[in-house]
N, C-alpha and C. Protein backbone atom coordinates (compact mmCIF):
# COMPACT_ATOMS: atom_id res chain seq x y z
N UNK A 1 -14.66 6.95 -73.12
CA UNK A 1 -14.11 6.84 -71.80
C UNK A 1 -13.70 5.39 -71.57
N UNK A 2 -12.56 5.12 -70.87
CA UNK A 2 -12.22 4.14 -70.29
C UNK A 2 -11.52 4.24 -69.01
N UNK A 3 -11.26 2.24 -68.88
CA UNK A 3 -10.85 2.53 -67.28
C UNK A 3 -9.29 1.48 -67.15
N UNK A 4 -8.23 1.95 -66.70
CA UNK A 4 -7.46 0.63 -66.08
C UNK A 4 -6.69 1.33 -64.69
N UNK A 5 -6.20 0.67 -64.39
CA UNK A 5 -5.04 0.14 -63.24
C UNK A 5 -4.21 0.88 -63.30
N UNK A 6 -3.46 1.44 -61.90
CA UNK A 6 -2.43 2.33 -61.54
C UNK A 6 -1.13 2.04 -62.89
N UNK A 7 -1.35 0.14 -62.50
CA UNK A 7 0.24 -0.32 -63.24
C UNK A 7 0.17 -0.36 -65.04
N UNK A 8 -1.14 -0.08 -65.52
CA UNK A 8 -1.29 -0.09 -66.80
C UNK A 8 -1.37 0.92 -67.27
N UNK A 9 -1.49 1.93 -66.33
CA UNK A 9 -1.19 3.36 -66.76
C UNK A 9 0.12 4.29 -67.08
N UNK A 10 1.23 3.46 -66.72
CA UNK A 10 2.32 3.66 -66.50
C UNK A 10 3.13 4.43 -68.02
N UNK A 11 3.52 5.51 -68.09
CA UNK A 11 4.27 5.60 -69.09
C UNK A 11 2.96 6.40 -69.89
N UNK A 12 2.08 6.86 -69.60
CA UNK A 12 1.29 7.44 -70.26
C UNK A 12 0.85 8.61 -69.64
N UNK A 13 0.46 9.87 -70.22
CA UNK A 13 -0.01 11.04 -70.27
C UNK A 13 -0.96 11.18 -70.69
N UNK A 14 -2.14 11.43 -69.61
CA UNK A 14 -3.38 11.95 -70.54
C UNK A 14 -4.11 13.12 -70.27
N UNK A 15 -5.24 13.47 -70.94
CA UNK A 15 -5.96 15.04 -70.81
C UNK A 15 -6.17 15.48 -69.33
N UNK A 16 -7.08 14.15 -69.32
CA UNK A 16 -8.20 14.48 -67.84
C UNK A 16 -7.54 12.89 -67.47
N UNK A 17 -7.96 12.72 -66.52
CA UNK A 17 -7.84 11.48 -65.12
C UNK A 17 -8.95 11.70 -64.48
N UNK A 18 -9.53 10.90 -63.86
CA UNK A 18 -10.72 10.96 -63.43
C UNK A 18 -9.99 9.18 -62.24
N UNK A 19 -9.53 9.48 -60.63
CA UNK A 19 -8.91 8.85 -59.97
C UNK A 19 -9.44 8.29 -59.10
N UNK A 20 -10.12 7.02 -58.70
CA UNK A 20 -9.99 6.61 -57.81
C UNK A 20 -9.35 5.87 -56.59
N UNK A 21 -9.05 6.33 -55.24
CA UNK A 21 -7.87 6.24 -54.71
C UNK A 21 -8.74 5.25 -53.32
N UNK A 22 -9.21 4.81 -53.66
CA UNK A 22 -9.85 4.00 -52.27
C UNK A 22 -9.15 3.12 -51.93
N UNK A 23 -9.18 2.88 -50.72
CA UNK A 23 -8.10 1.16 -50.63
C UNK A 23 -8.59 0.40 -50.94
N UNK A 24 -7.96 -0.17 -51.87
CA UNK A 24 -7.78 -1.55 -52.91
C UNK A 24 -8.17 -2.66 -51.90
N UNK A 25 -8.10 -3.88 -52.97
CA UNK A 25 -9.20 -4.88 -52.37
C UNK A 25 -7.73 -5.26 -51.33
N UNK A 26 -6.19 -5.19 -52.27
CA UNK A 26 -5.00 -5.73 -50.88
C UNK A 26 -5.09 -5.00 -49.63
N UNK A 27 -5.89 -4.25 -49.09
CA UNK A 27 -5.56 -3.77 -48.73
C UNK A 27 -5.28 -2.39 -48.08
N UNK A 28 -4.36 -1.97 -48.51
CA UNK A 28 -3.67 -0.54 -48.83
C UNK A 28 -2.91 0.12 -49.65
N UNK A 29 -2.79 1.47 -49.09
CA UNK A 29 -2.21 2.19 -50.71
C UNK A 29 -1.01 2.28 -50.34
N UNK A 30 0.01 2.33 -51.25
CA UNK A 30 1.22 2.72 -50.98
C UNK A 30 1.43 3.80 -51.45
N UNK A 31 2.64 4.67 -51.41
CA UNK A 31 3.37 6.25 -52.03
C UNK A 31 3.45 5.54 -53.37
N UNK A 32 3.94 4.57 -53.86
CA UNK A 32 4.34 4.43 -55.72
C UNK A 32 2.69 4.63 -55.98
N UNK A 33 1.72 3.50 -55.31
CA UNK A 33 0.21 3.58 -56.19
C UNK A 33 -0.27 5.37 -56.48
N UNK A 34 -0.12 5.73 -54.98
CA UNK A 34 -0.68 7.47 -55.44
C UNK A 34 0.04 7.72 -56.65
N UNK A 35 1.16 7.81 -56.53
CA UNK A 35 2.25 8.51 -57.49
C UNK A 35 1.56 8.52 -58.67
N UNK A 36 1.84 6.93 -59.03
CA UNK A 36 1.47 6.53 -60.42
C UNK A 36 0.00 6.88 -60.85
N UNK A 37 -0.64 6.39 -59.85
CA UNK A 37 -2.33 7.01 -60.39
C UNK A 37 -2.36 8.54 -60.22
N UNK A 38 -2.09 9.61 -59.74
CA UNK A 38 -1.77 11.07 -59.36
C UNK A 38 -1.09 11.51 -60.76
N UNK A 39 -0.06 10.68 -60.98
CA UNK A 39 0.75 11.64 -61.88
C UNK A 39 0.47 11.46 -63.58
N UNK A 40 -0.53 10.53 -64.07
CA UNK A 40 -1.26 10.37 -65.21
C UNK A 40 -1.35 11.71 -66.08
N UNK A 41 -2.29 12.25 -65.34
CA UNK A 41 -2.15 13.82 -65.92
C UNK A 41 -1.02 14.78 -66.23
N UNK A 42 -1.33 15.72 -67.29
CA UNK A 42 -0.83 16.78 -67.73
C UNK A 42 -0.68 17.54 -66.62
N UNK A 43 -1.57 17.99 -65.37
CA UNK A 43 -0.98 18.84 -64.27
C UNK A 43 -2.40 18.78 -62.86
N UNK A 44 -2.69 19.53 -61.93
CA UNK A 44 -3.66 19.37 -61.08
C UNK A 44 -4.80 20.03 -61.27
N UNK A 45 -5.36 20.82 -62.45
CA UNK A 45 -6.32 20.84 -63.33
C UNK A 45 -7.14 19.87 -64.01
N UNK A 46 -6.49 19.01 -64.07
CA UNK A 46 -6.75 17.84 -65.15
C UNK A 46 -7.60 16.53 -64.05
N UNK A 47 -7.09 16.52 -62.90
CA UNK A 47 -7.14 15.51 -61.89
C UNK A 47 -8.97 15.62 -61.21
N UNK A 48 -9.42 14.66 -61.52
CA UNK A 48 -10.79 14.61 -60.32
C UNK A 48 -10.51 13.56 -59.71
N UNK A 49 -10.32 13.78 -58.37
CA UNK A 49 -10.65 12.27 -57.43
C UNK A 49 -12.34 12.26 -56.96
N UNK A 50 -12.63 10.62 -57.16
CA UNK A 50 -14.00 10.36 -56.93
C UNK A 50 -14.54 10.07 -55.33
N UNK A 51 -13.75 9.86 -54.48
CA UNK A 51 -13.91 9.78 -53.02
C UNK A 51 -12.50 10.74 -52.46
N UNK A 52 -12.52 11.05 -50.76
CA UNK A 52 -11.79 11.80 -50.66
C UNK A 52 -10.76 10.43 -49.70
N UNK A 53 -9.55 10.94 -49.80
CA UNK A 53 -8.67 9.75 -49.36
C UNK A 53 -8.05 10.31 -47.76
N UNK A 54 -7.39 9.35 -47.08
CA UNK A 54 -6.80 9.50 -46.04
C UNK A 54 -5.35 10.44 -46.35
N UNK A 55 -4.92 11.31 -45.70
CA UNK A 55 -3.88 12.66 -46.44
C UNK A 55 -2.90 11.35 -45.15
N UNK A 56 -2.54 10.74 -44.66
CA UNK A 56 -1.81 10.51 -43.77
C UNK A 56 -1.29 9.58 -44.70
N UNK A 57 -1.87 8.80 -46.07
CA UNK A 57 -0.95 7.64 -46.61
C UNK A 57 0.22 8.51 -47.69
N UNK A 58 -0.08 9.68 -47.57
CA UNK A 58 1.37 10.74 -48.07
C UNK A 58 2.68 10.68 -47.10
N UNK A 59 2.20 10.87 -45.78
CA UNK A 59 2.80 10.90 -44.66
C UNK A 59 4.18 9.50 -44.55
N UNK A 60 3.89 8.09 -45.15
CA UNK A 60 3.92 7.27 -44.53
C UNK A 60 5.53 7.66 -45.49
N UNK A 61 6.10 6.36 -45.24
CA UNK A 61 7.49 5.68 -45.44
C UNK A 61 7.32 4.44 -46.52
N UNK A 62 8.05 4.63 -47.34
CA UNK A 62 7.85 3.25 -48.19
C UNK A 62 8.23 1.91 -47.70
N UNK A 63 7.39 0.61 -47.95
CA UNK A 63 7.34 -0.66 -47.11
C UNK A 63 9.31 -0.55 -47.61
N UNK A 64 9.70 -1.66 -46.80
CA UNK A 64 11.08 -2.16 -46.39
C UNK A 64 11.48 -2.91 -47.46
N UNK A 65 10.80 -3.80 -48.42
CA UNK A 65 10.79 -4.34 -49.74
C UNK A 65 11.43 -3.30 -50.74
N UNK A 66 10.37 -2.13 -50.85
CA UNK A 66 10.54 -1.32 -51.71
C UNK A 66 11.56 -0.73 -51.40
N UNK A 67 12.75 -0.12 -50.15
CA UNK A 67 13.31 0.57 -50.04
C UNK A 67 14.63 -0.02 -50.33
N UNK A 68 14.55 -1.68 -50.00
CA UNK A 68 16.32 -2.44 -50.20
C UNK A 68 15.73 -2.54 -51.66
N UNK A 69 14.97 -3.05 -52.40
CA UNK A 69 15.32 -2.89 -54.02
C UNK A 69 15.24 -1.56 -54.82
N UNK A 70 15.05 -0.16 -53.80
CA UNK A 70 16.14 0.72 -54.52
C UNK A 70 17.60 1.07 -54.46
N UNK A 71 17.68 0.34 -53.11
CA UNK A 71 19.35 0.41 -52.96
C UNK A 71 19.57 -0.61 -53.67
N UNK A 72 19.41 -1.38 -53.85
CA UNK A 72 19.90 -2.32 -55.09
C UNK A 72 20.04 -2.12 -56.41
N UNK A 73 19.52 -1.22 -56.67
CA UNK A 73 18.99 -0.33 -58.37
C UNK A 73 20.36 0.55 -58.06
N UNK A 74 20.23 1.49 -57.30
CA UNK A 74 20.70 2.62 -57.02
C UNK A 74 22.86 1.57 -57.02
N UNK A 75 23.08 0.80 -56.20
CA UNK A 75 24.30 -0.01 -56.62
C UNK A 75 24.65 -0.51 -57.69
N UNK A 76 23.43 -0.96 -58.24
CA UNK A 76 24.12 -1.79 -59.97
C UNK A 76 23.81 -0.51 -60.90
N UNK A 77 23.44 0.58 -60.86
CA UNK A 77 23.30 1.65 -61.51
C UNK A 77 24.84 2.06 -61.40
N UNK A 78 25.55 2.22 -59.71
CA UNK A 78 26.72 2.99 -59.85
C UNK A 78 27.91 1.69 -60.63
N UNK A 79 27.85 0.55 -60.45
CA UNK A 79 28.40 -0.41 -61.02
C UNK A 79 28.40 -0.40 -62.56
N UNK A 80 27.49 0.21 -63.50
CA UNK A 80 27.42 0.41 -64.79
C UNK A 80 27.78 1.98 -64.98
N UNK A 81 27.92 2.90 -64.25
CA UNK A 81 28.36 4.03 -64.98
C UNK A 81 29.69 4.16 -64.50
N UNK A 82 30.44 3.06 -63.48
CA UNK A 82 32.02 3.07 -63.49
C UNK A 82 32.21 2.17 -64.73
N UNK A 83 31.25 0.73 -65.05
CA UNK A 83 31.98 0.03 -66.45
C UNK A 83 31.96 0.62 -67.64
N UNK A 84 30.79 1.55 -67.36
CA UNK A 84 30.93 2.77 -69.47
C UNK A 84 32.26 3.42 -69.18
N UNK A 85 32.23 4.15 -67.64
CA UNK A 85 33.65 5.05 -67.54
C UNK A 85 34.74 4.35 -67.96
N UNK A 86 34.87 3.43 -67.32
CA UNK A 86 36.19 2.52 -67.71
C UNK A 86 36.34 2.37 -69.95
N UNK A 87 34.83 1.15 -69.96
CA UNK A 87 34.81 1.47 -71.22
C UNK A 87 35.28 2.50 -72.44
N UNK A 88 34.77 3.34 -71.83
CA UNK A 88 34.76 5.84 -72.70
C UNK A 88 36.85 5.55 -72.95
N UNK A 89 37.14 5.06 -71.37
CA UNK A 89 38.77 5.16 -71.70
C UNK A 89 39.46 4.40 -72.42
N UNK A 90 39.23 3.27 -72.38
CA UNK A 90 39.87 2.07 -73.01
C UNK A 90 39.28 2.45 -74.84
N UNK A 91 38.12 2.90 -75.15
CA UNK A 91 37.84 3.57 -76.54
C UNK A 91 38.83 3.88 -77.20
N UNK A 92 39.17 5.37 -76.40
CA UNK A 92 39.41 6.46 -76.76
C UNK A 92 41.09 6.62 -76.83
C-alpha cells in the first residue's frame, strides 16, 4: 500500500483507491481536486472514501482563475487546428 496527492496521481488508473477528501490544509476543495482524486479508479466499486465530505463542493462553480485559463486553452486550441487546416492544404 501506498499514499500520494490528487496531482501525483494524475494519469494513472488503479484497482482500489482508498480517498481522502477532507479539506486540505489550503483550505478548500475545488471540482478539479474531487475529479482527479474520484476518478483514479477503474469505476465506483473500486472507490472507499475515509470521512464523509460536504455534497455542496459538487454544487459549486470553478474559481475565476480556472475558468479564463480554459478559455485561453480552449482559443489557442482553435488557433492550432485552423494552422494544421491551413497546413493539410498547402501539403496537399
Amino acid at each position: 500500500m501506498y499514499a500520494f496527492t490528487d496531482y501525483r496521481s494524475q494519469g494513472q488508473t488503479l484497482p482500489y483507491v482508498i480517498v481522502d477528501i477532507a479539506t486540505p490544509p489550503s483550505g478548500s476543495l475545488n471540482l478539479f481536486d474531487l475529479y482527479v482524486a474520484l476518478s483514479r479508479s477503474s469505476g465506483r466499486s473500486s472507490i472507499r472514501l475515509l470521512q464523509e465530505f460536504d455534497n455542496e463542493v459538487f454544487q459549486k462553480s470553478h474559481c475565476n482563475e480556472l475558468l479564463l485559463e480554459d478559455e485561453q486553452l480552449e482559443e489557442e486550441n482553435s488557433k492550432t487546428q485552423n494552422w494544421w487546416s491551413v497546413i493539410k492544404r498547402n501539403i496537399v
